[in-house]
N, C-alpha and C. Protein backbone atom coordinates (compact mmCIF):
# COMPACT_ATOMS: atom_id res chain seq x y z
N UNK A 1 25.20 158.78 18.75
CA UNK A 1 23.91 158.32 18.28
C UNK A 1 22.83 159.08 19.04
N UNK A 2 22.11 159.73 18.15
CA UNK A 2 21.27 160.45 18.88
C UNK A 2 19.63 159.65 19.50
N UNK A 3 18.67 160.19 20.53
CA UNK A 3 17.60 159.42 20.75
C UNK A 3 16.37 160.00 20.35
N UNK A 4 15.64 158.90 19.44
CA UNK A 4 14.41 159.67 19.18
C UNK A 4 13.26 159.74 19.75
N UNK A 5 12.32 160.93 19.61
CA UNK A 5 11.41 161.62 20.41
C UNK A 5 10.40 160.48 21.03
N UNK A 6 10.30 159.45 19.73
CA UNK A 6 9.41 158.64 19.85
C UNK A 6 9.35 157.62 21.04
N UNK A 7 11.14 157.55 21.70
CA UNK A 7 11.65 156.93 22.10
C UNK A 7 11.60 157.40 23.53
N UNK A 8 11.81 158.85 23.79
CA UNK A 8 11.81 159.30 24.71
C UNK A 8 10.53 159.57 25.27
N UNK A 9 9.58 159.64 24.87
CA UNK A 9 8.24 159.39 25.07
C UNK A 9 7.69 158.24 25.76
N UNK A 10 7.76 156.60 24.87
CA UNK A 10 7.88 155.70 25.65
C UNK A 10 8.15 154.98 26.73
N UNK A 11 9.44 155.80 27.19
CA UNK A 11 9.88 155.03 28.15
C UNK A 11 9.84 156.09 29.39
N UNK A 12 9.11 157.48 28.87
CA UNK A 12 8.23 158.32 30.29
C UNK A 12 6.99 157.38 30.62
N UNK A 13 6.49 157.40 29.23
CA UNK A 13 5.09 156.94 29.64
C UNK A 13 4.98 155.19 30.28
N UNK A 14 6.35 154.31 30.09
CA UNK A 14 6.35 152.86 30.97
C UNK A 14 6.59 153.51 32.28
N UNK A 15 7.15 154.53 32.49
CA UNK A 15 7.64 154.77 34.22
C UNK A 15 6.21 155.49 34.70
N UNK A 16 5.75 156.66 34.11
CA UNK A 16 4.25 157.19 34.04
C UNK A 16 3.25 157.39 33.19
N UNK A 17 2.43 156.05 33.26
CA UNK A 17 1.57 155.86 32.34
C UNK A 17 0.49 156.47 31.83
N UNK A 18 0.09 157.63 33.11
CA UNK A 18 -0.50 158.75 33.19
C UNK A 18 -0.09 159.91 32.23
N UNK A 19 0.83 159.90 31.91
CA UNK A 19 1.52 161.43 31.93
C UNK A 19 0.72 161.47 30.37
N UNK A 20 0.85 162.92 30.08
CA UNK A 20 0.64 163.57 28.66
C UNK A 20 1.63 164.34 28.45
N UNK A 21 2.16 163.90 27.40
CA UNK A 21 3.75 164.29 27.09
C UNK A 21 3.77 165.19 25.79
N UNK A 22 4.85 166.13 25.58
CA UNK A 22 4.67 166.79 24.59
C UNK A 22 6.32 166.78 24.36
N UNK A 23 6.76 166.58 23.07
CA UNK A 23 8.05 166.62 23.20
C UNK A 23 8.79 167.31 21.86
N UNK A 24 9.66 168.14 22.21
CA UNK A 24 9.91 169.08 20.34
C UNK A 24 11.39 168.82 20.61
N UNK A 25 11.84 168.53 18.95
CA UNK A 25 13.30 168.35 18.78
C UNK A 25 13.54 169.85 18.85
N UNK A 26 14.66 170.84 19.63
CA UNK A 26 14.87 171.73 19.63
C UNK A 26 15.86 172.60 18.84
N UNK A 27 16.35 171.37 18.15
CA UNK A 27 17.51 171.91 16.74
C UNK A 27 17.93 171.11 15.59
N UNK A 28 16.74 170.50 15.95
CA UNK A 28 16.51 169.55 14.59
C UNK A 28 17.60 168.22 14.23
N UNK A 29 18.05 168.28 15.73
CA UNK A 29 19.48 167.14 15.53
C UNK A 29 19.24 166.31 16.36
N UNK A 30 18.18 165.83 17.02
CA UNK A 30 18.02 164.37 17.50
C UNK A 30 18.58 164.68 19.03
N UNK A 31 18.97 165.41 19.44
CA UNK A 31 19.87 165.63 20.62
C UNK A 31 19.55 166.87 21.69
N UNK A 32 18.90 168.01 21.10
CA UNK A 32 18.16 168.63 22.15
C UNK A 32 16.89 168.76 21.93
N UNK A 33 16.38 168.02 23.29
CA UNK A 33 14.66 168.71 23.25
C UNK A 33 14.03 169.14 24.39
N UNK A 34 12.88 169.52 23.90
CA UNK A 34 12.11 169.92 25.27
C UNK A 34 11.17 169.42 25.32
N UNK A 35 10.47 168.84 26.72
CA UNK A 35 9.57 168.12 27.02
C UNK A 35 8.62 168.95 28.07
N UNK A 36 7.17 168.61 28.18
CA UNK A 36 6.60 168.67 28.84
C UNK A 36 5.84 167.63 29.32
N UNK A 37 5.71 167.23 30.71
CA UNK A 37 5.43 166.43 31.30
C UNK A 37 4.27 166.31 32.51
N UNK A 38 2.96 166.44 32.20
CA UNK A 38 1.99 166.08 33.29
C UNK A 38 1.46 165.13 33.69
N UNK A 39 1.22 164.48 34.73
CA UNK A 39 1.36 163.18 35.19
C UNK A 39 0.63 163.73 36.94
N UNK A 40 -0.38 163.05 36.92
CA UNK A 40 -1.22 162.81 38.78
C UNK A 40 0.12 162.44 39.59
N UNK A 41 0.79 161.42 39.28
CA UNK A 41 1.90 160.92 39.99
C UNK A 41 3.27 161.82 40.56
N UNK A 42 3.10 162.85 40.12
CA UNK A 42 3.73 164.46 40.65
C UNK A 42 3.24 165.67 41.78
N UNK A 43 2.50 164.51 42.08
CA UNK A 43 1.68 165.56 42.84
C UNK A 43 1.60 165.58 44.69
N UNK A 44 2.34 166.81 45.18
CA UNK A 44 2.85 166.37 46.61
C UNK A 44 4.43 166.43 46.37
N UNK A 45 4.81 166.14 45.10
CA UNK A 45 6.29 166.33 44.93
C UNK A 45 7.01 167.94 44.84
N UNK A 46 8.31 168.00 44.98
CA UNK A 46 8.45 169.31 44.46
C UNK A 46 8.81 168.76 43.36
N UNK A 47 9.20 170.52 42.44
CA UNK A 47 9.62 170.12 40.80
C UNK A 47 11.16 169.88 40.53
N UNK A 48 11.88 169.23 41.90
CA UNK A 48 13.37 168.46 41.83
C UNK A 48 12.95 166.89 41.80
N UNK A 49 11.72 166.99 42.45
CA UNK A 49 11.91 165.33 42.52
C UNK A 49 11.05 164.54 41.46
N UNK A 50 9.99 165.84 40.67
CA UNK A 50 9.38 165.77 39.57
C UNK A 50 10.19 165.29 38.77
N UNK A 51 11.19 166.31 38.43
CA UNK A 51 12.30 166.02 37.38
C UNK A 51 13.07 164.83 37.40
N UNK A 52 13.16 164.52 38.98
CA UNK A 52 14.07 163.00 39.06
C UNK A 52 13.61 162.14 38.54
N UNK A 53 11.96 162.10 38.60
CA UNK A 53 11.23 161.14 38.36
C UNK A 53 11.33 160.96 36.62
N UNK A 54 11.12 161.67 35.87
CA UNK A 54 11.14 162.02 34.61
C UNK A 54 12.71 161.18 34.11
N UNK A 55 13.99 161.55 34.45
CA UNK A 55 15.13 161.43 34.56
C UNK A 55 14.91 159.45 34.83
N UNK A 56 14.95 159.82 35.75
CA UNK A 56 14.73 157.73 36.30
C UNK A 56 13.82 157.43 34.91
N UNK A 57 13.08 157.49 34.62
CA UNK A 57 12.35 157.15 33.05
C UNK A 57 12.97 156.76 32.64
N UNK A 58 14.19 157.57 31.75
CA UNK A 58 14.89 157.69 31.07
C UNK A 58 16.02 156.48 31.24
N UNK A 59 15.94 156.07 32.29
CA UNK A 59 17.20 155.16 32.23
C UNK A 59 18.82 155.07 31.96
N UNK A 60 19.23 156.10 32.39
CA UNK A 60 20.42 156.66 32.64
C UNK A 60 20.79 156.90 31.46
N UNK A 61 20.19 157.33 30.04
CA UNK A 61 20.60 157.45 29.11
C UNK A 61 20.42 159.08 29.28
N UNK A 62 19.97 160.39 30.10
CA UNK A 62 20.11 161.66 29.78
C UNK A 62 21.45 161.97 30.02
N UNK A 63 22.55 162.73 29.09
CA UNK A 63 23.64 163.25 29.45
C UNK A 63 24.48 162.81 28.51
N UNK A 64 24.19 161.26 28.10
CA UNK A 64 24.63 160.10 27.14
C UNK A 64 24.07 160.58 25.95
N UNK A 65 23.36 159.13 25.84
CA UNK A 65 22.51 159.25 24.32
C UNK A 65 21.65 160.42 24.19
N UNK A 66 20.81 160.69 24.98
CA UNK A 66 20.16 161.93 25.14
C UNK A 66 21.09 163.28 25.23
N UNK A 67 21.58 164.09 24.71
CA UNK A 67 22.56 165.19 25.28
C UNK A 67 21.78 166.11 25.80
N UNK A 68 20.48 166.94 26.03
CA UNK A 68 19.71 167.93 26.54
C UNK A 68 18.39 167.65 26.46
N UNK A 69 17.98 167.93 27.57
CA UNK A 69 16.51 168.24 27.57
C UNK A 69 15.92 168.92 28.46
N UNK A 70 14.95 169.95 27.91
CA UNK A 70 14.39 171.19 28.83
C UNK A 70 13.31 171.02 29.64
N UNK A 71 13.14 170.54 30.65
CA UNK A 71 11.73 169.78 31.27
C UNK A 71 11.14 170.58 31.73
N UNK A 72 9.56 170.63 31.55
CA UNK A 72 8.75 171.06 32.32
C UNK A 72 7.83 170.49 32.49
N UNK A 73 7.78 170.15 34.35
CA UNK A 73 6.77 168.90 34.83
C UNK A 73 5.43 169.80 35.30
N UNK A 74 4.26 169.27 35.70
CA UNK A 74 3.35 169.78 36.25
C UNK A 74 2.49 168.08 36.87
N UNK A 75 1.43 168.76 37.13
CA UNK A 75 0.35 167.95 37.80
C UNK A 75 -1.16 168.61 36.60
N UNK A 76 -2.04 167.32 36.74
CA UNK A 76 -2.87 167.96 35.47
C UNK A 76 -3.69 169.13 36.40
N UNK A 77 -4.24 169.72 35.84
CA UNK A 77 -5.23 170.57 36.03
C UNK A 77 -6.35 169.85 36.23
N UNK A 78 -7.63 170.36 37.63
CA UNK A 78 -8.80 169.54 37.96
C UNK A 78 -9.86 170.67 37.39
């Protein structure tokens, strides 16, 4: 069962409510995508613990229901 975008979105934005998320199905099968992720709350982090953070979102569903996703975190621009 694959997870949708709409889905994966949500439950970044309950963990970081901040963030501005951008998210593309990457093969049109519900199962790989790529995300981009900016969020204040990344900031001071490196981009391992960025990603953890993103990951913990998710709720142990990346690897599972989720099968791929290509992250790229940042901090917004001032």
């Amino acid at each position: 069962m694959a997870m949708d975008a709409h889905e994966i979105e949500r439950m970044i934005k309950a963990a970081l409510p901040d963030a501005a998320i951008e998210i593309k199905d990457l093969a049109g099968d519900g199962d790989h995508y790529a995300a981009t992720v900016v969020s204040a709350a990344f900031k001071g982090k490196t981009r391992v613990q960025q990603h953890q953070m993103v990951y913990a979102a998710l709720q142990g569903n990346m690897g599972g229901v989720l099968h791929a996703l290509a992250l790229t975190t940042s901090v917004p621009q001032d």
